[in-house]
N, C-alpha and C. Protein backbone atom coordinates (compact mmCIF):
# COMPACT_ATOMS: atom_id res chain seq x y z
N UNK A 1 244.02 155.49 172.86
CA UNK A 1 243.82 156.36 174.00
C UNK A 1 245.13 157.09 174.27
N UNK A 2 245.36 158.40 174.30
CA UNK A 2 246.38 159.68 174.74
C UNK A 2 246.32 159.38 176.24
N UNK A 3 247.06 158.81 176.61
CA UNK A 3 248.19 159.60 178.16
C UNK A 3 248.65 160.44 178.26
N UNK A 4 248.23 161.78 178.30
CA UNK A 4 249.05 163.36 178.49
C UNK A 4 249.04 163.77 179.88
N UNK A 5 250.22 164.85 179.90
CA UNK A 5 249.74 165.70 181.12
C UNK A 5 248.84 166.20 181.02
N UNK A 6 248.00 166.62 182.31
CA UNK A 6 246.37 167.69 182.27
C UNK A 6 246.98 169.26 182.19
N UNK A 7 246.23 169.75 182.09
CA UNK A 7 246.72 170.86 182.08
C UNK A 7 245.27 172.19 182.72
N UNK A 8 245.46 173.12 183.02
CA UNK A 8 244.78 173.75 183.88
C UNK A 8 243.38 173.99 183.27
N UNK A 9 243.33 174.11 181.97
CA UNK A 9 242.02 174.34 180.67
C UNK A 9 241.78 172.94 180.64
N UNK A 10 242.20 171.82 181.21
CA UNK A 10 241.17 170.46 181.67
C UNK A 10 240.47 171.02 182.41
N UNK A 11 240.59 171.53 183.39
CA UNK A 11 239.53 171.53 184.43
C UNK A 11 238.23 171.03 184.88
N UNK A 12 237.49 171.75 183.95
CA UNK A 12 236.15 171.05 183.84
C UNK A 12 235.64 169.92 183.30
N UNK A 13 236.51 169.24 182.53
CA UNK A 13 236.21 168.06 182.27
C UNK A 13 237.11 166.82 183.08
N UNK A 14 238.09 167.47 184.16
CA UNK A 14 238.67 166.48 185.42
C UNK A 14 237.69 166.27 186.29
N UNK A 15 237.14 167.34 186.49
CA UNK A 15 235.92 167.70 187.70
C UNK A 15 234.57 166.92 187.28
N UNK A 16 234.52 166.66 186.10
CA UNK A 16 233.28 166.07 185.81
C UNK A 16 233.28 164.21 185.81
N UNK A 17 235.14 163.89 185.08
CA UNK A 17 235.18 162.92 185.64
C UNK A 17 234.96 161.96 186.95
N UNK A 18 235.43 163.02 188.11
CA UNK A 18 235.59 163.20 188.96
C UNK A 18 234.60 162.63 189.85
N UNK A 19 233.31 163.53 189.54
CA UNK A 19 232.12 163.59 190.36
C UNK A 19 231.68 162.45 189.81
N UNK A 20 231.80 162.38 188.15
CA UNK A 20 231.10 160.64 188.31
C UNK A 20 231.43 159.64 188.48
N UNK A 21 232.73 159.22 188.70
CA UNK A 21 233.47 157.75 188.63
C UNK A 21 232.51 157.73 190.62
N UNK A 22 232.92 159.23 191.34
CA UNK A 22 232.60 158.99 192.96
C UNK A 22 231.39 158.09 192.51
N UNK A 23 230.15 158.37 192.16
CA UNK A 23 229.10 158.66 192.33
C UNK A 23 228.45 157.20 191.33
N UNK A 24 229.70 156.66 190.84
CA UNK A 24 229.36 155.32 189.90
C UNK A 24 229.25 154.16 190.74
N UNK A 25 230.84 155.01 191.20
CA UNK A 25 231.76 153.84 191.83
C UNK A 25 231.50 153.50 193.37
N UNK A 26 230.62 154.51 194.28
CA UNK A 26 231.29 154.44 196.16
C UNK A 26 229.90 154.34 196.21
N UNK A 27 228.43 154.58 195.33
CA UNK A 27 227.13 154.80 195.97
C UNK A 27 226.66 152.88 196.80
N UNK A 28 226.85 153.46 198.01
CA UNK A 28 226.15 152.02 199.01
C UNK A 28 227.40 151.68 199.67
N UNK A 29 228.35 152.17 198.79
CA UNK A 29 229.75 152.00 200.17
C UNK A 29 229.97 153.05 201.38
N UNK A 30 229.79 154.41 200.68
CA UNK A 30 230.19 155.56 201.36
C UNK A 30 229.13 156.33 202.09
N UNK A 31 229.11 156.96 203.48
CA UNK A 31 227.86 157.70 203.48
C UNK A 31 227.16 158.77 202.21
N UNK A 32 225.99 159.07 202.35
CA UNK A 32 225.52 160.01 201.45
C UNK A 32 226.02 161.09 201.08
N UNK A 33 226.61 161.44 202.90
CA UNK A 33 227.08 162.88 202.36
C UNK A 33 228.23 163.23 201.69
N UNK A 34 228.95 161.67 201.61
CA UNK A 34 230.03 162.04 200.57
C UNK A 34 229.90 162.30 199.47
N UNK A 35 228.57 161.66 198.76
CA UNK A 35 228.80 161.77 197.30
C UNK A 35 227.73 163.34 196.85
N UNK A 36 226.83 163.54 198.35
CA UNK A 36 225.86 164.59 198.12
C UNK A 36 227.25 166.02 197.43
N UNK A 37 228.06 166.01 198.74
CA UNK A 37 228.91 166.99 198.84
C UNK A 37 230.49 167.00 197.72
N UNK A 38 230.11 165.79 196.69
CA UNK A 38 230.86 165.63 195.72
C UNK A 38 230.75 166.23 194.25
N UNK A 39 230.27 167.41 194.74
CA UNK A 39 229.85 168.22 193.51
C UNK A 39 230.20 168.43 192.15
N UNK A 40 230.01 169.08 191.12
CA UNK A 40 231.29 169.91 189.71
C UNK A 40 231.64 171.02 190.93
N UNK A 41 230.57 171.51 191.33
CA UNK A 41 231.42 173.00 191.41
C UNK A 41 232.46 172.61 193.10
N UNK A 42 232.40 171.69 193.74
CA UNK A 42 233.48 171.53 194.22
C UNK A 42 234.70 170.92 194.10
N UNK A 43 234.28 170.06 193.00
CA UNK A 43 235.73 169.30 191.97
C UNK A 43 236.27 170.38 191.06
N UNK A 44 235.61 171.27 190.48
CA UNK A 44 236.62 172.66 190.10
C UNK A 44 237.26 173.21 191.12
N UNK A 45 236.77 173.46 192.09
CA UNK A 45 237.87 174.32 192.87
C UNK A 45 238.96 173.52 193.14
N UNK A 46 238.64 172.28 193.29
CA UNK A 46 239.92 171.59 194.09
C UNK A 46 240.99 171.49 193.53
N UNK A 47 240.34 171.03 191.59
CA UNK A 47 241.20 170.69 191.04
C UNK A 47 241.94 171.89 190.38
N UNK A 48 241.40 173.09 190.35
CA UNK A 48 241.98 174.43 190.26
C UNK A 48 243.07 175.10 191.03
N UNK A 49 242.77 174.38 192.48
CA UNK A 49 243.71 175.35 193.55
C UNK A 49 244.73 173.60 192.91
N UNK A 50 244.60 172.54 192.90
CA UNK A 50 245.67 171.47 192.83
C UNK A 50 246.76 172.47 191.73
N UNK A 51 246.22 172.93 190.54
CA UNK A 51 247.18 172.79 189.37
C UNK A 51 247.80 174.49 190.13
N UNK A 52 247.26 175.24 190.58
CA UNK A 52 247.57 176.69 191.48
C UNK A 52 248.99 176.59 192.19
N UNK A 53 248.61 175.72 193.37
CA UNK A 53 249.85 175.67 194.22
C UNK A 53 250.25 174.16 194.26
N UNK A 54 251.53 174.53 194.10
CA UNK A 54 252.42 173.16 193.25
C UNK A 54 253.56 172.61 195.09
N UNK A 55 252.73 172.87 195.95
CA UNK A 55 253.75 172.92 197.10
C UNK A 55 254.21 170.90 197.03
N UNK A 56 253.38 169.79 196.42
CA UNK A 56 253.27 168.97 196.76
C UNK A 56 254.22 167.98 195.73
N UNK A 57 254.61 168.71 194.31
CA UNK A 57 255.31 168.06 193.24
C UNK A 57 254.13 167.48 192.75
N UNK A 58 253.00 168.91 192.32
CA UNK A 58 251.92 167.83 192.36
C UNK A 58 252.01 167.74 190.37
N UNK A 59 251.27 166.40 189.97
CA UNK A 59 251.06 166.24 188.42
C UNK A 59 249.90 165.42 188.31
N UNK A 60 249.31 165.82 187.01
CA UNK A 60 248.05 165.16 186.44
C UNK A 60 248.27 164.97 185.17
N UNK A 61 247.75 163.72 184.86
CA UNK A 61 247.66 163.06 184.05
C UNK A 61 246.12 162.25 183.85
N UNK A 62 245.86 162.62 182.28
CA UNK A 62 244.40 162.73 181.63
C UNK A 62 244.91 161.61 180.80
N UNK A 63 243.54 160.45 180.51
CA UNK A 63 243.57 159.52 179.47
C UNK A 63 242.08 160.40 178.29
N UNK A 64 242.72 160.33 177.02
CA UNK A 64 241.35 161.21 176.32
C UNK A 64 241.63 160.28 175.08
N UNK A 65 240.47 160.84 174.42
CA UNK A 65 240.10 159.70 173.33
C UNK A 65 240.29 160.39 172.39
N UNK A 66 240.39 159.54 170.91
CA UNK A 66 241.11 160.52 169.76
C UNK A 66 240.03 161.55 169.49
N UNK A 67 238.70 161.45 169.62
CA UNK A 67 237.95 162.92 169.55
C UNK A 67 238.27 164.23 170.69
N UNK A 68 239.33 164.18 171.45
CA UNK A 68 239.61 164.84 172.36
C UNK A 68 238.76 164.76 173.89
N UNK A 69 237.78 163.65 174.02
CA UNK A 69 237.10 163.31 175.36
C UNK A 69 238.04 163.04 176.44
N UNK A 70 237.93 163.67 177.96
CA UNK A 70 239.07 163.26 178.90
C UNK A 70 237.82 162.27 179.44
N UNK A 71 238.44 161.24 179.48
CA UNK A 71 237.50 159.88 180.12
C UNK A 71 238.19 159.27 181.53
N UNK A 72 239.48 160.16 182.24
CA UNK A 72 240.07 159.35 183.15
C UNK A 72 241.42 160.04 183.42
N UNK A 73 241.39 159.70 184.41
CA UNK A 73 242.65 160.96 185.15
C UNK A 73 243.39 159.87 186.25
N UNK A 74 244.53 160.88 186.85
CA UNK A 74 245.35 159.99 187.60
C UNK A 74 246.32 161.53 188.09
N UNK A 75 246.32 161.40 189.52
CA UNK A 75 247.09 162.68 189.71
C UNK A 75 248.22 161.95 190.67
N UNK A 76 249.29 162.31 191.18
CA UNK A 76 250.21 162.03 192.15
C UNK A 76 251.00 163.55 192.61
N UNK A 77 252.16 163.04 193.72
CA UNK A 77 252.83 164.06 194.11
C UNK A 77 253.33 163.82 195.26
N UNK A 78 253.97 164.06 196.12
CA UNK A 78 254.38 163.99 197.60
C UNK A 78 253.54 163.61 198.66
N UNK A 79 253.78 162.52 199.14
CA UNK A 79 252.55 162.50 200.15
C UNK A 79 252.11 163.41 201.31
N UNK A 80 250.84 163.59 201.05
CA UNK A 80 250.00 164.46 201.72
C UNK A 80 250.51 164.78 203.33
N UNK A 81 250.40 163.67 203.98
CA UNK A 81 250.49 164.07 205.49
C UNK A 81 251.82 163.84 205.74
N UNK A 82 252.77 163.76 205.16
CA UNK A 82 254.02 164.17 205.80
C UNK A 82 255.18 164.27 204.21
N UNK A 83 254.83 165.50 203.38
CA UNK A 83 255.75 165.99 202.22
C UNK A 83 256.77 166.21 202.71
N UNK A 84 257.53 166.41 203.65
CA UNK A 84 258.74 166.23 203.51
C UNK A 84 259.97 164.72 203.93
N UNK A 85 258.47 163.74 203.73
CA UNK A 85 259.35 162.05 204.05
C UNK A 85 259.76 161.40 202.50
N UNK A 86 259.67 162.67 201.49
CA UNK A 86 260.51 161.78 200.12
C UNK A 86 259.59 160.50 199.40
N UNK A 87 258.35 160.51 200.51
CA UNK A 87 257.57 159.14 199.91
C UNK A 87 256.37 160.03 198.94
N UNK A 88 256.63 159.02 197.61
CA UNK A 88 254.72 159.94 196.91
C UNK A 88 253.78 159.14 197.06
N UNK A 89 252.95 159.96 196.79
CA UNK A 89 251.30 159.66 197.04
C UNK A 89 250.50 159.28 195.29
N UNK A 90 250.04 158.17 195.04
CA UNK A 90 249.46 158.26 193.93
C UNK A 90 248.00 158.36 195.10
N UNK A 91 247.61 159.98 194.24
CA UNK A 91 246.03 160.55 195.22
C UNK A 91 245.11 159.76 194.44
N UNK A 92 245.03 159.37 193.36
CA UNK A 92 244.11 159.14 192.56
C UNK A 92 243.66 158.62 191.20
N UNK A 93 243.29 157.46 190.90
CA UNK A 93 243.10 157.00 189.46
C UNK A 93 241.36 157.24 189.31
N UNK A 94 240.58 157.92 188.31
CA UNK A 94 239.50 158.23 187.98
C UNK A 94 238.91 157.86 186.20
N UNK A 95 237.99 156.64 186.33
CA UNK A 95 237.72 156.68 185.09
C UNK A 95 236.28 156.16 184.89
N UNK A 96 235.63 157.12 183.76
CA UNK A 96 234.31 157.21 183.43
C UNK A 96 234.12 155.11 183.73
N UNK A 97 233.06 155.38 184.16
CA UNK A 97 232.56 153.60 183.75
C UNK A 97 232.33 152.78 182.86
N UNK A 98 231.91 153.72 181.45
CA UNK A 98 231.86 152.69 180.56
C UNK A 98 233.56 152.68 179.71
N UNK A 99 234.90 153.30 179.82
CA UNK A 99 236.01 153.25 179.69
C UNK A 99 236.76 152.29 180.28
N UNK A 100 236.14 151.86 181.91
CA UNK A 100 236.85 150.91 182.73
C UNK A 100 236.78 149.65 182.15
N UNK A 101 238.34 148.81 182.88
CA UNK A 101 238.34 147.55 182.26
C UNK A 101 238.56 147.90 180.72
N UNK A 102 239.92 148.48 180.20
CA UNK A 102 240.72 148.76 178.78
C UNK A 102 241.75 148.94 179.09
N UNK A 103 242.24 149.08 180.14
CA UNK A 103 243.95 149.09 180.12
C UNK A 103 243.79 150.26 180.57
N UNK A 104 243.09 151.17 180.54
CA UNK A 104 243.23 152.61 180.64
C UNK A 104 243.96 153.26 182.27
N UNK A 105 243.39 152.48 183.38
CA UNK A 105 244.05 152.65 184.45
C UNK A 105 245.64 152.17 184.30
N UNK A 106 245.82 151.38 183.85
CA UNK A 106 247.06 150.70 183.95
C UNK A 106 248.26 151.66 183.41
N UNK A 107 247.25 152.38 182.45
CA UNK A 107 248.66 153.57 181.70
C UNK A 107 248.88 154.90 182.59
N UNK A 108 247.68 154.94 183.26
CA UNK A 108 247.57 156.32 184.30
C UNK A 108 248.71 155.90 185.22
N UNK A 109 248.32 154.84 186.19
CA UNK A 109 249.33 154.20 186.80
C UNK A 109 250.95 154.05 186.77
N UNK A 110 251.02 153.65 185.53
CA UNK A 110 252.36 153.60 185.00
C UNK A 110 252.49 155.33 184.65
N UNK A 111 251.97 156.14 184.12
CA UNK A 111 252.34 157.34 184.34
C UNK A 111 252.44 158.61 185.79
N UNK A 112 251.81 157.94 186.55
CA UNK A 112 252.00 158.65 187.72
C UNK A 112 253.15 157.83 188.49
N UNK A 113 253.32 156.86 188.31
CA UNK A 113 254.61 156.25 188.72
C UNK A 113 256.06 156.74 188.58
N UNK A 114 255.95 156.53 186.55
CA UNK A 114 257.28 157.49 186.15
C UNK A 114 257.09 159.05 186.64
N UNK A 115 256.41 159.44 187.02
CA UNK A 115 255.93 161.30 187.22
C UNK A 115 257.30 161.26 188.42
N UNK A 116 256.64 160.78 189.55
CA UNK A 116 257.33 160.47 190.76
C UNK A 116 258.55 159.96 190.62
N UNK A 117 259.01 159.16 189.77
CA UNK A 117 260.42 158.40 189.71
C UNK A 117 261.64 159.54 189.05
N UNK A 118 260.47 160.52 188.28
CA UNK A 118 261.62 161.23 187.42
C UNK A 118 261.86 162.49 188.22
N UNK A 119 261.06 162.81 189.33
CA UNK A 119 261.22 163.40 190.79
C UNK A 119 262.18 163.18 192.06
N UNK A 120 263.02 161.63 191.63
CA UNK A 120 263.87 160.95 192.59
C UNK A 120 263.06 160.96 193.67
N UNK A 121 261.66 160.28 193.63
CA UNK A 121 260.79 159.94 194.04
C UNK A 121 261.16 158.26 194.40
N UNK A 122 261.43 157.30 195.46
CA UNK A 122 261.52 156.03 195.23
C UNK A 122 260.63 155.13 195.65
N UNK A 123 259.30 155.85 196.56
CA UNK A 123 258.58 154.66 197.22
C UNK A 123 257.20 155.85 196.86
N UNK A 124 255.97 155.11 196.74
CA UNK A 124 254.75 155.66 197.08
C UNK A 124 253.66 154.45 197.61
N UNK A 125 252.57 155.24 197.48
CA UNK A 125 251.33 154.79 198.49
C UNK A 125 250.29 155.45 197.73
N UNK A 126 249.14 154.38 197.82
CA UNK A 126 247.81 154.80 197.63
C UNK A 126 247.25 154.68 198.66
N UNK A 127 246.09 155.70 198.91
CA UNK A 127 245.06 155.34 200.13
C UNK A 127 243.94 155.01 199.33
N UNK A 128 242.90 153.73 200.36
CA UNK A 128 241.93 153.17 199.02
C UNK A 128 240.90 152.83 199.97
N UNK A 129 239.45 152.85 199.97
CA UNK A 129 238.67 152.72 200.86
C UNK A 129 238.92 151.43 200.81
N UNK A 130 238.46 150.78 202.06
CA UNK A 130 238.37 149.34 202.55
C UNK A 130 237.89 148.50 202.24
N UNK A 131 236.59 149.74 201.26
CA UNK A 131 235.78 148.19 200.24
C UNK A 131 235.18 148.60 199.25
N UNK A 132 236.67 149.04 198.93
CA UNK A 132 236.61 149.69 197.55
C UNK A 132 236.81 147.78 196.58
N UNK A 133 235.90 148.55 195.44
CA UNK A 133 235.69 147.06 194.67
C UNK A 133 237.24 147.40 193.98
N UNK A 134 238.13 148.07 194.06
CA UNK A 134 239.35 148.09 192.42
C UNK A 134 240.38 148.36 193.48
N UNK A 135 240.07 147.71 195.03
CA UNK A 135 241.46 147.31 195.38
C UNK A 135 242.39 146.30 194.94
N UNK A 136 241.77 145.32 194.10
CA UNK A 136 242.66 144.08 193.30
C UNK A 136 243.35 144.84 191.92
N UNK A 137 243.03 145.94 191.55
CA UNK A 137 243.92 146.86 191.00
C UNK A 137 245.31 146.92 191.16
N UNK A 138 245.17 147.27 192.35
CA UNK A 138 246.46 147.80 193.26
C UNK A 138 247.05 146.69 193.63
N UNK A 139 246.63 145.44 194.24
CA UNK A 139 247.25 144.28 194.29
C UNK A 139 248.04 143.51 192.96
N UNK A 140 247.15 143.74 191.80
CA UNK A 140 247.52 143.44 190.36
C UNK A 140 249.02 144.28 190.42
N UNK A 141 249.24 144.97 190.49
CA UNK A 141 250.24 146.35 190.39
C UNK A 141 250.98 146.05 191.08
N UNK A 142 251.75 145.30 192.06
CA UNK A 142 252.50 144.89 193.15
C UNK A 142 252.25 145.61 194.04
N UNK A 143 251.16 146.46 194.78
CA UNK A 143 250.89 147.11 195.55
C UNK A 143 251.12 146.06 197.03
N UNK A 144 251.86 146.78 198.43
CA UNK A 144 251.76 145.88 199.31
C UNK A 144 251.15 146.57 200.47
N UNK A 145 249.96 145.37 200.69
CA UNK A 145 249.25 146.21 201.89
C UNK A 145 250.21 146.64 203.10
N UNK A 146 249.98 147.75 203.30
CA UNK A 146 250.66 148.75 204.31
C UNK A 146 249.79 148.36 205.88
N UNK A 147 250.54 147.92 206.71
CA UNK A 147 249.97 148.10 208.02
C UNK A 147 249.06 149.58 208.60
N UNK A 148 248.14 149.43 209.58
CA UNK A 148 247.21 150.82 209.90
C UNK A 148 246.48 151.09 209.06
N UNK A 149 245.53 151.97 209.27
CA UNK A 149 244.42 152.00 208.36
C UNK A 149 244.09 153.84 208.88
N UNK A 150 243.31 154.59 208.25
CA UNK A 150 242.83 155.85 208.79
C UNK A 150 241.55 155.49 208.87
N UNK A 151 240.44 156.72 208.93
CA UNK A 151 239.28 156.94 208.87
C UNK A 151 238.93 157.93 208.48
N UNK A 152 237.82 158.57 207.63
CA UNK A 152 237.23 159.90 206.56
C UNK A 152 236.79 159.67 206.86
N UNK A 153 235.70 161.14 207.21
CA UNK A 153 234.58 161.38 207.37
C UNK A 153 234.12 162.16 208.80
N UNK A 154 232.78 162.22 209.05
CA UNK A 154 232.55 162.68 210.29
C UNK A 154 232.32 161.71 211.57
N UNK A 155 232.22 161.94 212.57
CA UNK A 155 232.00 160.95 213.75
C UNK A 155 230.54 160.19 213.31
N UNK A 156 230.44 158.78 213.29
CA UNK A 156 229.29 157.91 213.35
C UNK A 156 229.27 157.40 211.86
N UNK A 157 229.83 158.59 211.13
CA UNK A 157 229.53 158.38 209.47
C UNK A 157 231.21 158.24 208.67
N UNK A 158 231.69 157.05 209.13
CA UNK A 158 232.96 157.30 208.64
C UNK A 158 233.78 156.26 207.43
N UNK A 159 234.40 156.32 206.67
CA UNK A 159 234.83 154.71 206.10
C UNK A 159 236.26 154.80 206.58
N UNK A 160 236.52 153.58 206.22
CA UNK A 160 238.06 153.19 206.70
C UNK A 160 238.50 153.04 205.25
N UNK A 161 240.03 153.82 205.51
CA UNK A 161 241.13 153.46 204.10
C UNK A 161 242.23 152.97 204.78
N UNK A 162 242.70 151.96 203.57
CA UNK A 162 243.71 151.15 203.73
C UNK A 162 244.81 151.47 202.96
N UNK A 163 246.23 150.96 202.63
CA UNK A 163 246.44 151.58 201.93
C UNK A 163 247.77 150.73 201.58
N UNK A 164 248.18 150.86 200.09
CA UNK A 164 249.28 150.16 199.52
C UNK A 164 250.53 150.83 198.94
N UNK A 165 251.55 150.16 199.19
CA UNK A 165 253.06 150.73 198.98
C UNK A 165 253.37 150.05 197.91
N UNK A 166 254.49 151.00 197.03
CA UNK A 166 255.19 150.17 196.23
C UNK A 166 256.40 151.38 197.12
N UNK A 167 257.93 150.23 196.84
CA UNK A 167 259.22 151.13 196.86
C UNK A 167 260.14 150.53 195.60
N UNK A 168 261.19 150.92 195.19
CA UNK A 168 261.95 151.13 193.95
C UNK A 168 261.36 151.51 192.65
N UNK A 169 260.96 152.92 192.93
CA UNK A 169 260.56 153.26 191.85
C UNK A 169 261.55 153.75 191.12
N UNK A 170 261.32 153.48 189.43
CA UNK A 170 262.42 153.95 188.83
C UNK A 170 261.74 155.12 187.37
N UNK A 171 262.82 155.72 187.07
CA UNK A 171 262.50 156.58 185.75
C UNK A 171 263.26 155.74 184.91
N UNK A 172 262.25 155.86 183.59
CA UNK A 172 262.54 154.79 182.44
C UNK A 172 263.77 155.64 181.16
């Protein structure tokens, strides 16, 4: 399996990852309308305007198979709600279902890690739903649960994310 950077002509096959790991992985956790409104054609735009405007130190990273299949992604960058506190954000590890459980997260991981470290990046955070089944992922990983929690979504229809720190990150 290739660990590369993504590059903007991924697109459509990030977006497709995308929509299905949601839609594998959150159906009976998340309200409906998350995964209704989890489209392709709204995982292209997103992931289009992501690789567009770079305000965040943002990077992606694709796991693909030697026939050239992208089966799994992993993006990071500055964290979201406050980019100028020096802390990154790993936004996201994504991988087809029948790929999961191969190591394959573990290299995304370790590559969005070094992404950030070679950024003089030293601490990040994942946000992870509350019952999400591949929070022992992140615990595996030395992830440490972070005090506070948010909430997504709309009023009545919402989930709670939790969320885990690592600090001393280093470039290898």
């Amino acid at each position: 399996m290739l660990i590369r950077p993504g590059q903007p002509s991924d697109v459509p096959s990030i977006a497709g990852v995308y929509v299905e790991s949601w839609n594998s992985t959150y159906e009976g956790l998340v309200p409906d309308y998350f995964l209704k409104g989890m489209t392709p054609e709204s995982a292209l735009k997103i992931f289009t305007e992501s690789f567009q405007t770079n305000t965040h130190l943002y990077d992606l990273y694709v796991a693909e198979t030697p026939e050239g299949r992208i089966v799994g992604f992993a993006d990071c960058g500055r964290e979201r709600s406050h980019p100028e506190s020096g802390v990154g954000e790993l936004y996201g590890i994504y991988i087809l279902k029948e790929f999961q459980r191969q190591g394959i997260g573990e290299k995304l991981f370790a590559a969005a890690k070094e992404s950030l470290a070679a950024k003089d990046i030293r601490s990040m955070v994942v946000w992870v739903l509350e019952k999400s089944p591949y929070r022992k992922f992140y615990e595996k990983s030395q992830g440490v649960l972070q005090p506070g929690a948010k909430q997504l979504g709309q009023q009545g229809q919402q989930v709670q994310l939790v969320s885990y720190g690592w600090n001393g990150l280093k470039s290898s």
